[in-house]
N, C-alpha and C. Protein backbone atom coordinates (compact mmCIF):
# COMPACT_ATOMS: atom_id res chain seq x y z
N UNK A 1 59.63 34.95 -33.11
CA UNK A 1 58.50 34.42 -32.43
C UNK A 1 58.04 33.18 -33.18
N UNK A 2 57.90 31.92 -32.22
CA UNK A 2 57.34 30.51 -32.71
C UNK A 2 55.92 30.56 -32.47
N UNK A 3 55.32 29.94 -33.40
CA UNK A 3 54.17 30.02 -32.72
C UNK A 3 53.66 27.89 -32.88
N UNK A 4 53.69 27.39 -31.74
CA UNK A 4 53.72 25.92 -31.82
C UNK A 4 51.93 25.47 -31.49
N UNK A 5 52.00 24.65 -32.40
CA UNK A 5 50.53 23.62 -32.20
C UNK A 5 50.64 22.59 -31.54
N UNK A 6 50.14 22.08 -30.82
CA UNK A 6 50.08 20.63 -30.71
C UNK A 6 48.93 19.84 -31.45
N UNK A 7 49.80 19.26 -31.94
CA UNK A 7 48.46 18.23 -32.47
C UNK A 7 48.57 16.78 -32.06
N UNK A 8 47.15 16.10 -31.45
CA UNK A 8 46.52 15.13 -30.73
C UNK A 8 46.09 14.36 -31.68
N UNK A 9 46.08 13.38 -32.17
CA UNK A 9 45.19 12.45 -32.69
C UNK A 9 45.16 12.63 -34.07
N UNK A 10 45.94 13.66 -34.75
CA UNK A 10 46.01 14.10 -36.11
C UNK A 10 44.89 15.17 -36.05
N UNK A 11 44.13 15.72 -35.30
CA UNK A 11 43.10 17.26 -35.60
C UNK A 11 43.71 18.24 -34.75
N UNK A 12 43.48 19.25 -34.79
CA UNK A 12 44.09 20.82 -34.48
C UNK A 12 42.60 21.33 -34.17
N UNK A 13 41.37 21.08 -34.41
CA UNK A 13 40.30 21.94 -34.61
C UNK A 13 40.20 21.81 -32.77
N UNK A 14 39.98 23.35 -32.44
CA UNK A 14 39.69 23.28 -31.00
C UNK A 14 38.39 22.72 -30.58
N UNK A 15 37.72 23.06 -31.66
CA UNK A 15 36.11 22.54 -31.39
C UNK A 15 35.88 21.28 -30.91
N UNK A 16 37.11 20.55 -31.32
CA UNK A 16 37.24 18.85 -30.69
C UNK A 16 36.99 18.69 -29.64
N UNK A 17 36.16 18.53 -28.92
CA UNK A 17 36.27 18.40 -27.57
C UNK A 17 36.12 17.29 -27.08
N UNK A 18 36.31 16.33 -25.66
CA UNK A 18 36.35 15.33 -25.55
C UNK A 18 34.78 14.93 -25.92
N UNK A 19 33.75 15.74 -25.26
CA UNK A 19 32.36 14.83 -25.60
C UNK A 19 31.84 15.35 -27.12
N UNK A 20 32.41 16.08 -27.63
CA UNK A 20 32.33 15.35 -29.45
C UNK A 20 32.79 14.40 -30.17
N UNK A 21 33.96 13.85 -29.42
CA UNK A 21 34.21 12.56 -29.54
C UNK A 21 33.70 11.63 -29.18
N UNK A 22 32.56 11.61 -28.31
CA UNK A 22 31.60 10.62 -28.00
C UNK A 22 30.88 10.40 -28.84
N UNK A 23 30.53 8.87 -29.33
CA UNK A 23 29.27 8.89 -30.15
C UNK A 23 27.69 9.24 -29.35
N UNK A 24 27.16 10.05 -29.87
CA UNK A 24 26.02 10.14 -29.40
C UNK A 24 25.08 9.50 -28.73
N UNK A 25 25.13 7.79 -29.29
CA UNK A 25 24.15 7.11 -28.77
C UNK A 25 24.67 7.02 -27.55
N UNK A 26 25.86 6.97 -26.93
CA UNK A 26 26.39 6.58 -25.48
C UNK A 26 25.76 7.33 -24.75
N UNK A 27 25.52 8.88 -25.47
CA UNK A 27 24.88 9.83 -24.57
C UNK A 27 23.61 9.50 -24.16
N UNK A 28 23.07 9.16 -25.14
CA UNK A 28 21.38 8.75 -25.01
C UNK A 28 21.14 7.78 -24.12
N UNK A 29 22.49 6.74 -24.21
CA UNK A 29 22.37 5.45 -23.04
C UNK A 29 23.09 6.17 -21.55
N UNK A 30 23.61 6.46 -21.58
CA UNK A 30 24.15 7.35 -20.13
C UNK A 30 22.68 8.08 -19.65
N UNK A 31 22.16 9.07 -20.42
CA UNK A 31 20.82 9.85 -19.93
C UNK A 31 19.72 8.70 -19.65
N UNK A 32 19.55 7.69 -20.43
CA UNK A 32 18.42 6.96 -19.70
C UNK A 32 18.52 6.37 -18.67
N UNK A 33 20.29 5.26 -18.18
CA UNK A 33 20.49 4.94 -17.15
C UNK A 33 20.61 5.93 -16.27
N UNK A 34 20.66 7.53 -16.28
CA UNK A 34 20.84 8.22 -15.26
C UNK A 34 19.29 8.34 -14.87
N UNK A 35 18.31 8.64 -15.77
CA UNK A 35 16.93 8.71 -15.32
C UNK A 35 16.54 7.49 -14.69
N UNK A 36 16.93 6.55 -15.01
CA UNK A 36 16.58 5.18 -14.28
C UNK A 36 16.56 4.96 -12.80
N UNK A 37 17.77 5.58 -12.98
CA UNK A 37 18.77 5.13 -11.17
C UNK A 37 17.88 6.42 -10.64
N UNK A 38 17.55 7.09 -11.01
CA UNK A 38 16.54 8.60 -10.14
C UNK A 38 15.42 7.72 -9.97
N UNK A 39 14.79 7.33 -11.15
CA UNK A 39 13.09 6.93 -10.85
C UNK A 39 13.00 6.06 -9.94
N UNK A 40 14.00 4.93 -9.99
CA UNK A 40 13.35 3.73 -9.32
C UNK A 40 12.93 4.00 -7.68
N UNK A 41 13.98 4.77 -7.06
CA UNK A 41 13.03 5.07 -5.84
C UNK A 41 12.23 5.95 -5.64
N UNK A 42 11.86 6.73 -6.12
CA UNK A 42 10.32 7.29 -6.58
C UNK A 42 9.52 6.61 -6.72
N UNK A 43 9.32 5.53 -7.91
CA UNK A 43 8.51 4.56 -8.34
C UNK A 43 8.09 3.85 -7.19
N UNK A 44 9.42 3.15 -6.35
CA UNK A 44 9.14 2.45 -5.00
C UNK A 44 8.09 2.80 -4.26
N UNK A 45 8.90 4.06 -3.72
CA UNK A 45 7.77 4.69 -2.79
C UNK A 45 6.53 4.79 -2.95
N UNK A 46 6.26 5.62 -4.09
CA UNK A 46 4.57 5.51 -4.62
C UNK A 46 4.17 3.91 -4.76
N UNK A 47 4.19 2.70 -5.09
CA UNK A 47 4.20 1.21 -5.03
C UNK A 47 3.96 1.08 -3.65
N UNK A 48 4.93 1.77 -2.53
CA UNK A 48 4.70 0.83 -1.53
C UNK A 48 3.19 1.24 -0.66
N UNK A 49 2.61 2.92 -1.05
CA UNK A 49 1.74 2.68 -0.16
C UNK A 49 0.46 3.17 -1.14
N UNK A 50 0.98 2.06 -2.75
CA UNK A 50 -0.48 1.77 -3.25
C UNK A 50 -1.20 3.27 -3.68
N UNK A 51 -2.40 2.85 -4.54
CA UNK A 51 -2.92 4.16 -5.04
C UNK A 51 -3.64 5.19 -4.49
N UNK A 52 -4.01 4.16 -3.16
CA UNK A 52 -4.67 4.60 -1.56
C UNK A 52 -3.76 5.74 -1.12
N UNK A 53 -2.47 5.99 -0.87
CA UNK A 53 -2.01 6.38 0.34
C UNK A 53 -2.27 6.27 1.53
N UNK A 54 -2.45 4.86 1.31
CA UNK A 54 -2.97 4.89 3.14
C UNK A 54 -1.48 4.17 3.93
N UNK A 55 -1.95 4.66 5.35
CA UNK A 55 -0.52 4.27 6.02
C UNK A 55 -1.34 3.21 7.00
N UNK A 56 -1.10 2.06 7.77
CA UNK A 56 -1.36 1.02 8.27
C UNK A 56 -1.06 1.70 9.94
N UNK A 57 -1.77 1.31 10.70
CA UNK A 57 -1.51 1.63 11.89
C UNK A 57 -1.80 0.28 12.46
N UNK A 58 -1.33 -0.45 13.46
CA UNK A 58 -1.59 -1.30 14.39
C UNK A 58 -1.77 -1.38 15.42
N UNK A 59 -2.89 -1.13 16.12
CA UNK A 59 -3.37 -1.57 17.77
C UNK A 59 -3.88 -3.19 18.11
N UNK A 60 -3.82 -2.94 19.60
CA UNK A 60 -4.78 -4.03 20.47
C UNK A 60 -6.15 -3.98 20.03
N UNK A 61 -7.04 -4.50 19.85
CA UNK A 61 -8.37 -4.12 19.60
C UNK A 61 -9.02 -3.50 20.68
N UNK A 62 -8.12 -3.89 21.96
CA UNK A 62 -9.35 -2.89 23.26
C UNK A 62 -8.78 -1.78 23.14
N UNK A 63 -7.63 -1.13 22.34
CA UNK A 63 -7.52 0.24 22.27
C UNK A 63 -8.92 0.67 21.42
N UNK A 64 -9.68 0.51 20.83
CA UNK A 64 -9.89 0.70 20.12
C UNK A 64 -11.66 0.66 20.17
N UNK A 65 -12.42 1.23 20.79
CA UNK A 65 -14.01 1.10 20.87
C UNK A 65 -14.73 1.02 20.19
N UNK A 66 -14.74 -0.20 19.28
CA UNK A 66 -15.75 -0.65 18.13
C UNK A 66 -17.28 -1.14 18.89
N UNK A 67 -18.20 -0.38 18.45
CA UNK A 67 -19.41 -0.49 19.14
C UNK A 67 -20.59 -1.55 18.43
N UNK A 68 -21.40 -1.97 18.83
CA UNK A 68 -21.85 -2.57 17.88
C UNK A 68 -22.00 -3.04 16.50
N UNK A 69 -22.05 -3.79 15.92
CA UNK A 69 -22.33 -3.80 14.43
C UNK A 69 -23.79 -3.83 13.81
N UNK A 70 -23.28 -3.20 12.83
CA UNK A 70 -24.95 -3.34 11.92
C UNK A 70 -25.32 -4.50 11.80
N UNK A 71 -26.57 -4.81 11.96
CA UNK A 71 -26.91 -5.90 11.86
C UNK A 71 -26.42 -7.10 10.09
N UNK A 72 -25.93 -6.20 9.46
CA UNK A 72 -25.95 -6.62 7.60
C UNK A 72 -24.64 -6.41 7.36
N UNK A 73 -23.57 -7.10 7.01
CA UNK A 73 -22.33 -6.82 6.92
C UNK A 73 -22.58 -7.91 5.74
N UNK A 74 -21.60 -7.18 4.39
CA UNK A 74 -21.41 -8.29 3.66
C UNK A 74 -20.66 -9.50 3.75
N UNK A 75 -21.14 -10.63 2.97
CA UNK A 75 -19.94 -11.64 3.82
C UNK A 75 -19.63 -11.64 2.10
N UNK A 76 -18.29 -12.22 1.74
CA UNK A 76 -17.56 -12.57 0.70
C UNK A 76 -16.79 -13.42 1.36
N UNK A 77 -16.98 -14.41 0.15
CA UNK A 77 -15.75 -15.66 -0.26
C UNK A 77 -15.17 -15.73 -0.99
N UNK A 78 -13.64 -15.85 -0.76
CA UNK A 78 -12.46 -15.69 -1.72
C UNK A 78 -11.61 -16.99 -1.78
N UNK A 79 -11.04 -17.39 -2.36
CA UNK A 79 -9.86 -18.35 -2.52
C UNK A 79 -8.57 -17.19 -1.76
N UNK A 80 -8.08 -16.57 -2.01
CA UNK A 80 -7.30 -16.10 -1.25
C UNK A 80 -7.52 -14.38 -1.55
N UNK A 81 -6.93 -14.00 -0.14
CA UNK A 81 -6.68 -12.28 -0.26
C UNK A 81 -5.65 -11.99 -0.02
N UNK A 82 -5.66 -10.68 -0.35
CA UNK A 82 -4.64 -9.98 -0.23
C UNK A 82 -4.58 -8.99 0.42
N UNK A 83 -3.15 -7.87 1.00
CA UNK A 83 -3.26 -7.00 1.55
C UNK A 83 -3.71 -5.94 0.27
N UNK A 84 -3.28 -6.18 -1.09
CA UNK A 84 -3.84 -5.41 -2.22
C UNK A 84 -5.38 -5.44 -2.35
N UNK A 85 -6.49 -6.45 -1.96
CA UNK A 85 -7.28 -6.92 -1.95
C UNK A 85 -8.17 -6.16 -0.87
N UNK A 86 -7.48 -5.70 0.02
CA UNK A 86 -8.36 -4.86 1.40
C UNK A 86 -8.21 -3.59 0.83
N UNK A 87 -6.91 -2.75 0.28
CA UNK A 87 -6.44 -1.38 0.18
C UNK A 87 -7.22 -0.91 -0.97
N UNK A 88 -7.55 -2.16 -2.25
CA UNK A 88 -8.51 -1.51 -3.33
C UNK A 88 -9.98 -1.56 -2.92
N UNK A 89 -10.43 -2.12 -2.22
CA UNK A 89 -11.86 -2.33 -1.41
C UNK A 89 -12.12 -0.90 -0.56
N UNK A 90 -10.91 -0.05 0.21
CA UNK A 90 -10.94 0.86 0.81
C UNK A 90 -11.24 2.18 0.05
N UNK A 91 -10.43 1.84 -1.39
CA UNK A 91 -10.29 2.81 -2.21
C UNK A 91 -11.53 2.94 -3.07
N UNK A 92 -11.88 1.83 -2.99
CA UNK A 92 -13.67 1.51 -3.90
C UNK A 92 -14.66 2.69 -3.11
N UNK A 93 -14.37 2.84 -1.96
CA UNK A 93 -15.30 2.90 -0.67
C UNK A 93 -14.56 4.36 -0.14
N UNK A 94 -13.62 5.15 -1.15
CA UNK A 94 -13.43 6.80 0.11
C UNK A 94 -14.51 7.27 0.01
N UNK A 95 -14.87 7.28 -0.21
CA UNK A 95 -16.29 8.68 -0.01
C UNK A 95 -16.70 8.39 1.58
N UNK A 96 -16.63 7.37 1.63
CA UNK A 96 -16.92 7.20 3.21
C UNK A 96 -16.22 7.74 4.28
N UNK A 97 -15.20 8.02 4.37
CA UNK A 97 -13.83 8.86 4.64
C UNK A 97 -13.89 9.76 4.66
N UNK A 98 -14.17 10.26 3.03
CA UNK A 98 -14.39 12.19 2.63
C UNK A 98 -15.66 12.51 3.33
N UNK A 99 -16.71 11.91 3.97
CA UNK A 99 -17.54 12.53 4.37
C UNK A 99 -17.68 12.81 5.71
N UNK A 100 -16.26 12.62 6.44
CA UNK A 100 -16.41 13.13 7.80
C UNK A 100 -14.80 12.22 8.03
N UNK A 101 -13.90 13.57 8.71
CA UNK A 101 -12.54 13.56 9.01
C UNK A 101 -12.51 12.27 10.35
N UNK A 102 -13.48 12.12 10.92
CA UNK A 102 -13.57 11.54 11.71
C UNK A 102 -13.89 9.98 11.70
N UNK A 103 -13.82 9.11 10.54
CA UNK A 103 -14.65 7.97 9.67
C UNK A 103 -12.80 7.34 9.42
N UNK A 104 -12.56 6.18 10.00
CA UNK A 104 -11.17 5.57 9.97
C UNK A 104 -11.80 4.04 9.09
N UNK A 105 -11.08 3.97 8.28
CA UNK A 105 -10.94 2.48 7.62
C UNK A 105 -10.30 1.39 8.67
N UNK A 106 -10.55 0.42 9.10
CA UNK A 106 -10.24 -0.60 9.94
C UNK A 106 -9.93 -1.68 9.54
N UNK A 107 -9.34 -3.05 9.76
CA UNK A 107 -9.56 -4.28 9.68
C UNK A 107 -9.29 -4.78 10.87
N UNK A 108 -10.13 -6.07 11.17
CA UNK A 108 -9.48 -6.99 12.07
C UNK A 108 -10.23 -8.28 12.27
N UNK A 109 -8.99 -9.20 12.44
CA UNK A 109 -9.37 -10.67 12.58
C UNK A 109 -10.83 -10.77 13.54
N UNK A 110 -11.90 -11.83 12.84
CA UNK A 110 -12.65 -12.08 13.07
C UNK A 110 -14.07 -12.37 12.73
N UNK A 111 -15.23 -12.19 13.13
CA UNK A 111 -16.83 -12.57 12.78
C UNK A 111 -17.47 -11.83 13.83
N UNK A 112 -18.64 -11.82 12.86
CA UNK A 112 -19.47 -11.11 13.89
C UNK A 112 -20.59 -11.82 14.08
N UNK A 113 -21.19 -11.79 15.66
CA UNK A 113 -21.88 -12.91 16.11
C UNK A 113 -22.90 -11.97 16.81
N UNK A 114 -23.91 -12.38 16.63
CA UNK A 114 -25.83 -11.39 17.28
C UNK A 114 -24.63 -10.12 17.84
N UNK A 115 -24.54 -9.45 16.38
CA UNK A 115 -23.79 -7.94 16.79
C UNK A 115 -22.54 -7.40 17.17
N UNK A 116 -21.77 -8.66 17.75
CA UNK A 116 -20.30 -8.19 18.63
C UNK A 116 -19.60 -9.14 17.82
N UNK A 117 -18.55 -8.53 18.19
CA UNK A 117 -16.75 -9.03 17.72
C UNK A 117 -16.78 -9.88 18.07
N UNK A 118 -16.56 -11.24 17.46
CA UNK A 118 -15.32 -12.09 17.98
C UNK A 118 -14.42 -12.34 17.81
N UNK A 119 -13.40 -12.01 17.90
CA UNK A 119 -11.76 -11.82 17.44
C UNK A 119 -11.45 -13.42 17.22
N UNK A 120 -10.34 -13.39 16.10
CA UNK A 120 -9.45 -14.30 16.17
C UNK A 120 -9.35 -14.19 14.27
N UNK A 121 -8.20 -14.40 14.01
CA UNK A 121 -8.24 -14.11 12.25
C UNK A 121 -8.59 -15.60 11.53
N UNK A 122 -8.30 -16.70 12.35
CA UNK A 122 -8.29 -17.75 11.55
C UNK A 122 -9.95 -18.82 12.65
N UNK A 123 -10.59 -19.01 11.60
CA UNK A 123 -11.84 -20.25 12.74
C UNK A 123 -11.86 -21.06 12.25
N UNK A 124 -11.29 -21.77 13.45
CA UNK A 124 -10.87 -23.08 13.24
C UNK A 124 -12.13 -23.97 12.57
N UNK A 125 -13.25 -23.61 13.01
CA UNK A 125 -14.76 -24.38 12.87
C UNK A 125 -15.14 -24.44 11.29
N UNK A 126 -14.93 -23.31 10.93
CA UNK A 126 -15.07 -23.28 9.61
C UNK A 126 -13.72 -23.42 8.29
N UNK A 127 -12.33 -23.31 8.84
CA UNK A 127 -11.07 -23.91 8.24
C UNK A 127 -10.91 -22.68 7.44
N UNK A 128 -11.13 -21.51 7.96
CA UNK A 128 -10.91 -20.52 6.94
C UNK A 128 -10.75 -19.08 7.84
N UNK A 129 -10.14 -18.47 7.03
CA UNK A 129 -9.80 -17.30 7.90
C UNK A 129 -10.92 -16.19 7.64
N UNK A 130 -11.03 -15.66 8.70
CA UNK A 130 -12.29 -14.30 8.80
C UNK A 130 -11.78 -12.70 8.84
N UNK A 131 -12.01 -12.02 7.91
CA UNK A 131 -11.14 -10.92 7.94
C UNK A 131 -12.16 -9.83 7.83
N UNK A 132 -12.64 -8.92 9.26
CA UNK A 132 -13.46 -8.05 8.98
C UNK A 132 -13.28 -6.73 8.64
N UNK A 133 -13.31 -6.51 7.71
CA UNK A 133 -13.03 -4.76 6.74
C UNK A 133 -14.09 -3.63 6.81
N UNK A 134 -14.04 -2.14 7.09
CA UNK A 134 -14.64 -1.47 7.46
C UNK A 134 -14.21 -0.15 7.76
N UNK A 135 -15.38 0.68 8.14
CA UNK A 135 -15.15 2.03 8.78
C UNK A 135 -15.96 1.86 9.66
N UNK A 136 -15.06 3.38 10.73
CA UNK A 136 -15.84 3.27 11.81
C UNK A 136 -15.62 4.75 12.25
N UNK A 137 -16.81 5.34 12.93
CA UNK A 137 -16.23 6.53 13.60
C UNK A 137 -15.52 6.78 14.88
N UNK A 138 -14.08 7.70 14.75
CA UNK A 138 -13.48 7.55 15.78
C UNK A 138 -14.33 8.25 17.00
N UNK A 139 -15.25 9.48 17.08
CA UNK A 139 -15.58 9.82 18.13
C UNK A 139 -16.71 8.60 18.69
N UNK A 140 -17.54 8.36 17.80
CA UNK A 140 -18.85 7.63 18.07
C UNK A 140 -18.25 6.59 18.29
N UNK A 141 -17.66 5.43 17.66
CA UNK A 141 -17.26 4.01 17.97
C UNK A 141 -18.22 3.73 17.11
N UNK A 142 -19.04 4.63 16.65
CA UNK A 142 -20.23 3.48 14.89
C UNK A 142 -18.81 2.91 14.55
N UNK A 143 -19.65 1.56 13.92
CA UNK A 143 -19.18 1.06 12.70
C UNK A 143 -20.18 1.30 11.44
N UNK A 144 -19.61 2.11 10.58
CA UNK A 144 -20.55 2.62 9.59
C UNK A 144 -21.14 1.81 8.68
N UNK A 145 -20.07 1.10 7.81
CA UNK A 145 -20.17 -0.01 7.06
C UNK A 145 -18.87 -1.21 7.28
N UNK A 146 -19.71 -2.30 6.69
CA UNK A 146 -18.21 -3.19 6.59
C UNK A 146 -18.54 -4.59 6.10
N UNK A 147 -17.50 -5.58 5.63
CA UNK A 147 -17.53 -6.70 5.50
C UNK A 147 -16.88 -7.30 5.46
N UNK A 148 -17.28 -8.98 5.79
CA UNK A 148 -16.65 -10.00 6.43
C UNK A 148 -15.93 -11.02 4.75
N UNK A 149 -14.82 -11.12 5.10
CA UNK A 149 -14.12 -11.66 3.82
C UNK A 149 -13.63 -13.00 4.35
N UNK A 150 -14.02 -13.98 3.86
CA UNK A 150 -14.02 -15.33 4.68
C UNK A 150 -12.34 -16.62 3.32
N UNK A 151 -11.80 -16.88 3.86
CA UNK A 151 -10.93 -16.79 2.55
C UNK A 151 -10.43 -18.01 3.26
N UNK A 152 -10.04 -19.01 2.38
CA UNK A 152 -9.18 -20.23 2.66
C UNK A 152 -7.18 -19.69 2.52
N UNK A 153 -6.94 -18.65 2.20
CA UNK A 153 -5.61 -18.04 2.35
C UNK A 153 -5.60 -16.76 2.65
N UNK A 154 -4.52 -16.30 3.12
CA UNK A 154 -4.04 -14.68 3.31
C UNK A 154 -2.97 -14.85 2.98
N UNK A 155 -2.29 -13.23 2.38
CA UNK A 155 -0.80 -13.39 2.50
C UNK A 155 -0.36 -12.75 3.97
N UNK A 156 1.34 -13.24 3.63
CA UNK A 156 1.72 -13.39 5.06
C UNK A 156 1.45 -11.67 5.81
N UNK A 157 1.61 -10.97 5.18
CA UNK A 157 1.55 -9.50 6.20
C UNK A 157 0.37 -9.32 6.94
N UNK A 158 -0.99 -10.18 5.85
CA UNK A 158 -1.98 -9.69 6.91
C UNK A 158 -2.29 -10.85 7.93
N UNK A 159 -1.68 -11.93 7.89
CA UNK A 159 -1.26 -12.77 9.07
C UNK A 159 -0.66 -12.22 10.47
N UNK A 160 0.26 -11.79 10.03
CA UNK A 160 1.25 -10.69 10.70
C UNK A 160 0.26 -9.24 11.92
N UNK A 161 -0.12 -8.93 10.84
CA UNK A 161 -0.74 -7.57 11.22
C UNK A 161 -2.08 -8.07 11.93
N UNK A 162 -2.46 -9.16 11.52
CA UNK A 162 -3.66 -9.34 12.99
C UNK A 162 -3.75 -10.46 13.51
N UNK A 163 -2.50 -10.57 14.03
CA UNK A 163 -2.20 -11.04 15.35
C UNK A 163 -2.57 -10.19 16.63
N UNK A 164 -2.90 -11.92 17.57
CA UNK A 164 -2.98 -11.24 19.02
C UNK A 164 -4.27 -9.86 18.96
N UNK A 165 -5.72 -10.58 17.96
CA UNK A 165 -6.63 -9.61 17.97
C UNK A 165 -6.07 -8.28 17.71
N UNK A 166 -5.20 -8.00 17.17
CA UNK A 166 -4.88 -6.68 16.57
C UNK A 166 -6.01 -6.18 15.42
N UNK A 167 -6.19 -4.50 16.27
CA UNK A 167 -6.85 -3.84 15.10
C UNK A 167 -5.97 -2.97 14.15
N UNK A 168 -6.25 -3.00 12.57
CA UNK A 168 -5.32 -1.93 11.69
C UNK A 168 -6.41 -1.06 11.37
N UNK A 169 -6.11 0.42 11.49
CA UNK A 169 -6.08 1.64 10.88
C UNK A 169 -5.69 1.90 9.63
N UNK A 170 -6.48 2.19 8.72
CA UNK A 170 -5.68 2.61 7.50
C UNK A 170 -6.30 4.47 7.26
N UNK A 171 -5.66 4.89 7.25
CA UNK A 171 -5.29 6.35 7.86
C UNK A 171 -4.50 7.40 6.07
């Protein structure tokens, strides 16, 4: 009876195994690029809808029965806004939300004139765009609170999104 070894590389020890032959640090760099390539779309997702979770809805504004306004709406002037700029203003402002399931965050192009809407996102009269932000109740049509953000820029989405007197939901 023979009894034959093979020997590989000059060692015999079975314990050799291929990933003890790895140096360690490769391992450490393999495990972080593997956590990487997992997080990043996680990370995305949470990024894309902000610390809000709010989701954007878009209507016509006559879907939509906004009833009078309070007579006192804040006005603010900005050099430019943002869609980040409306979503942290919303988020300043849940309690308004939490206090009745029925209380929707809104925006939409425009000013408000002795009480009523006048649509349009950009006036021409004044060279600046009008962006009115708010809640409102969906059964009642109140507008609870809100204000008028008067801005010499927007970025392009909320160009986009209120068009053609479009109202957004943020939900």
């Amino acid at each position: 009876m023979y009894l034959i070894t093979v020997i590989s590389n000059g060692d015999s020890n079975p314990n050799n195994t291929f990933w003890n032959q790895i140096d360690p640090s490769w391992l450490i760099f393999l495990g972080i690029a593997l956590g990487v390539i997992i997080a990043i779309p996680i990370i995305l997702s949470l990024l894309k809808n902000s610390r809000t979770g709010i989701s954007i809805n878009k209507t016509h504004a006559t879907e939509i029965a906004l009833k009078d306004f309070p007579s006192k709406g804040n006005v603010e002037n900005v050099v430019n806004l943002s869609t980040r700029d409306v979503l942290e203003w919303f988020y300043l402002k849940k309690e308004i939300r939490a206090l009745n399931k029925n209380n929707i965050a809104f925006t939409v192009g425009g000013h408000v004139e002795s009480g009523s809407l006048k649509y349009g996102i950009y006036n021409y009269a004044e060279g600046k765009y009008n962006l009115i932000q708010g809640f409102y109740n969906k059964l009642t049509g109140e507008v609870l609170e809100y204000r008028i953000v008067k801005s010499e820029q927007i970025d392009d989405d909320l160009k986009k999104n209120h068009q053609n007197d479009a109202v957004n939901t943020y939900q």
